[in-house]
N, C-alpha and C. Protein backbone atom coordinates (compact mmCIF):
# COMPACT_ATOMS: atom_id res chain seq x y z
N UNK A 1 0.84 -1.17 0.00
CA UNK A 1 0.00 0.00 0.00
C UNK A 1 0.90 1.24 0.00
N UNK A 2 0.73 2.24 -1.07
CA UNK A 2 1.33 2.99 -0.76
C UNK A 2 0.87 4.36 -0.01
N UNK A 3 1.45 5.51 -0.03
CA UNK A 3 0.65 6.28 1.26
C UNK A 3 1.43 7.81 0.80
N UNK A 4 0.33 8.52 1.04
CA UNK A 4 1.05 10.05 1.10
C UNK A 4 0.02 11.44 2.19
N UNK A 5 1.25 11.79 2.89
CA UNK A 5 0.16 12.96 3.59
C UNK A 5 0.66 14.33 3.33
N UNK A 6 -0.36 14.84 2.53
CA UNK A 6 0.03 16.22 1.72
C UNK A 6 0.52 16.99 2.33
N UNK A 7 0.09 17.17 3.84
CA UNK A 7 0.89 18.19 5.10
C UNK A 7 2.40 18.08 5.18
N UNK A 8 2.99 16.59 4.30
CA UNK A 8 4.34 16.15 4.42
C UNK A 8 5.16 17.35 3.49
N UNK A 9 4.26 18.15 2.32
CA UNK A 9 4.99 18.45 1.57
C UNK A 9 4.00 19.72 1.28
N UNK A 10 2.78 20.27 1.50
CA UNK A 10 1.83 21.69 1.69
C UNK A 10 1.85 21.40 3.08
N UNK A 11 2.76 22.04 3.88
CA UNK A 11 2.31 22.04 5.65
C UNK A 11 0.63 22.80 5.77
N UNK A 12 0.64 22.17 6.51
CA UNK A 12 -1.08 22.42 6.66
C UNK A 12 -2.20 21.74 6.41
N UNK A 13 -1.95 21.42 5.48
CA UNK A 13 -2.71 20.39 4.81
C UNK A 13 -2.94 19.07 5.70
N UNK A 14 -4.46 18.00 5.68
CA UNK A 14 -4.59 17.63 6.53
C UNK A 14 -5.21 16.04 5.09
N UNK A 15 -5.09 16.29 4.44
CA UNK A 15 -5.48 15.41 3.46
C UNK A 15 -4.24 14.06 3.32
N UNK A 16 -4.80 12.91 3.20
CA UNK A 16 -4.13 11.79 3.21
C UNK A 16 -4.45 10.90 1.85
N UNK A 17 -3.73 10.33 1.61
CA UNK A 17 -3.91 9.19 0.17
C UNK A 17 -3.65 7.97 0.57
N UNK A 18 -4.02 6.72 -0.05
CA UNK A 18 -3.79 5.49 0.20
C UNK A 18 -4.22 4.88 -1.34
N UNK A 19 -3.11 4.11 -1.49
CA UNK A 19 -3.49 2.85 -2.63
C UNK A 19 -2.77 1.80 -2.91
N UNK A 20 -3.10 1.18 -3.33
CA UNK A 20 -2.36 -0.23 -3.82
C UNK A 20 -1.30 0.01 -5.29
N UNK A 21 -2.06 1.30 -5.89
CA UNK A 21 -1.00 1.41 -6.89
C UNK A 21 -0.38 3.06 -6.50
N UNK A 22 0.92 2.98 -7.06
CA UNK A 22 1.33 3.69 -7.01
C UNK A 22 1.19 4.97 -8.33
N UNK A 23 0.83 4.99 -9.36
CA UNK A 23 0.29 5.70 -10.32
C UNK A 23 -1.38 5.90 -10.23
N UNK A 24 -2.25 5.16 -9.53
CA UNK A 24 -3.57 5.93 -8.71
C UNK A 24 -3.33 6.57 -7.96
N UNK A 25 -2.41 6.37 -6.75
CA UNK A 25 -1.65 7.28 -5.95
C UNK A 25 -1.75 8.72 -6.34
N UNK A 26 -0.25 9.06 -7.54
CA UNK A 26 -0.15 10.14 -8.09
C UNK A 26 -1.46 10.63 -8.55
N UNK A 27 -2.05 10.13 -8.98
CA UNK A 27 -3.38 10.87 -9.95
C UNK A 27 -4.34 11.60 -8.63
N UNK A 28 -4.72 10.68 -7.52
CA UNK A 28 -5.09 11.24 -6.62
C UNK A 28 -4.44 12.61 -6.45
N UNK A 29 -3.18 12.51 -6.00
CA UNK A 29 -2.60 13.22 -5.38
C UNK A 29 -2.62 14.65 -6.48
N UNK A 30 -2.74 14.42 -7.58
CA UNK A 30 -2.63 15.45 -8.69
C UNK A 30 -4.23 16.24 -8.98
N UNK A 31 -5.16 15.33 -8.64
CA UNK A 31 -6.38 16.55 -8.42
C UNK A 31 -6.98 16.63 -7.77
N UNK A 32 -6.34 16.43 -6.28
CA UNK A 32 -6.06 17.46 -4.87
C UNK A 32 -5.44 18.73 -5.06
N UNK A 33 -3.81 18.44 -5.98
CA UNK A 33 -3.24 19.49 -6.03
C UNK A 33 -3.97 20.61 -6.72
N UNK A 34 -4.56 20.31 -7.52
CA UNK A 34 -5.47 20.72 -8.56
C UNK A 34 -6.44 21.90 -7.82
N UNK A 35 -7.26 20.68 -6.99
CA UNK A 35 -8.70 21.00 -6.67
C UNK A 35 -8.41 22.32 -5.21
N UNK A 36 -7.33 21.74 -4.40
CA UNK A 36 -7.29 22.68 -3.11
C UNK A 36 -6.50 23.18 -3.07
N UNK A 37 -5.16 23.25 -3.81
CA UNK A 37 -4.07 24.22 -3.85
C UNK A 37 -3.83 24.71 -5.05
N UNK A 38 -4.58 24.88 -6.09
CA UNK A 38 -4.91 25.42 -7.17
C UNK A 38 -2.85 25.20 -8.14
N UNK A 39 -2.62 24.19 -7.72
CA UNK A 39 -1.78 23.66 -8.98
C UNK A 39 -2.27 22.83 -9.76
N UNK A 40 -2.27 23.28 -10.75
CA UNK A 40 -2.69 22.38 -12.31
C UNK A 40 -1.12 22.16 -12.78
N UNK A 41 -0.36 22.54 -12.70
CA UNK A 41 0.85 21.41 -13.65
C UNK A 41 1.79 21.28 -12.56
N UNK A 42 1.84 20.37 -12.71
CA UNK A 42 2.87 19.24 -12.08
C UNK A 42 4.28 19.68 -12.40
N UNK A 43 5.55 20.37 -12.42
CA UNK A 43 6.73 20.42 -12.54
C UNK A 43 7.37 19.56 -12.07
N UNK A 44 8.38 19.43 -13.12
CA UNK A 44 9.16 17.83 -12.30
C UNK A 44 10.20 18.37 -10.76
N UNK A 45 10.13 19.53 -10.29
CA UNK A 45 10.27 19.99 -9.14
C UNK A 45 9.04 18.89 -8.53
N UNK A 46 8.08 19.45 -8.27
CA UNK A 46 7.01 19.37 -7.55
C UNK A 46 6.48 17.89 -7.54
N UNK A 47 7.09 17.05 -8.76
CA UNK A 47 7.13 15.63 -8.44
C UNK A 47 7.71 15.30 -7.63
N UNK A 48 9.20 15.71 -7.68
CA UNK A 48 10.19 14.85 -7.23
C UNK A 48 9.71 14.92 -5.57
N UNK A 49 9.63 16.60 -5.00
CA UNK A 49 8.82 16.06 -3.77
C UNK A 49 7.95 15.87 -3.48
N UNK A 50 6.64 15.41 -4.42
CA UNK A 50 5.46 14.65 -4.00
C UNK A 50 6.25 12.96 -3.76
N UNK A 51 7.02 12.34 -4.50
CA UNK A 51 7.84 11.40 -4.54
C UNK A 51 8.32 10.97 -3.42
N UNK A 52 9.53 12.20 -3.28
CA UNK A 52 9.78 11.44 -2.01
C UNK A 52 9.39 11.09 -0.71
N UNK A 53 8.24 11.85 -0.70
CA UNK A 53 7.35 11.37 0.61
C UNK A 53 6.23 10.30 0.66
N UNK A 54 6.34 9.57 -0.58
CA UNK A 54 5.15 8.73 -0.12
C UNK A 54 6.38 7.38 0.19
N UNK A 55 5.48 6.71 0.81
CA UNK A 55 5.21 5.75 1.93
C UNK A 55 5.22 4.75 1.19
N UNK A 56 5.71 3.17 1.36
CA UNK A 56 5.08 2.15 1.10
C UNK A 56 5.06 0.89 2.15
N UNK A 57 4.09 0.56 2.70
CA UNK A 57 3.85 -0.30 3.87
C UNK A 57 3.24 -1.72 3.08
N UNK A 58 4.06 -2.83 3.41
CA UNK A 58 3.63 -4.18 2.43
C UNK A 58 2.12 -4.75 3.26
């Protein structure tokens, strides 16, 4: 399962993700970014630390 908590990387933020895949993951995580922090494009900045904070627990 993998795992991400947006507060890890928008402090404040109180929103959490969970999935089995890791590319549903991202997509989640991409229209959140979208929807509540009004980023629409993804920079490969802004990957790399959505990236390194997620989680994977077997």
């Amino acid at each position: 399962m993998f795992k991400l908590a947006c507060g890890d990387v928008m402090p404040g933020c109180s929103a959490r993700f969970e999935h089995r895949d890791r590319g549903d993951l991202l997509g989640q995580v991409a229209a959140h970014a979208a929807s509540a922090h009004g980023i629409a494009d993804i920079t490969p900045e802004i990957f790399a630390a959505v990236d390194s904070k997620i989680a994977y627990a077997a």
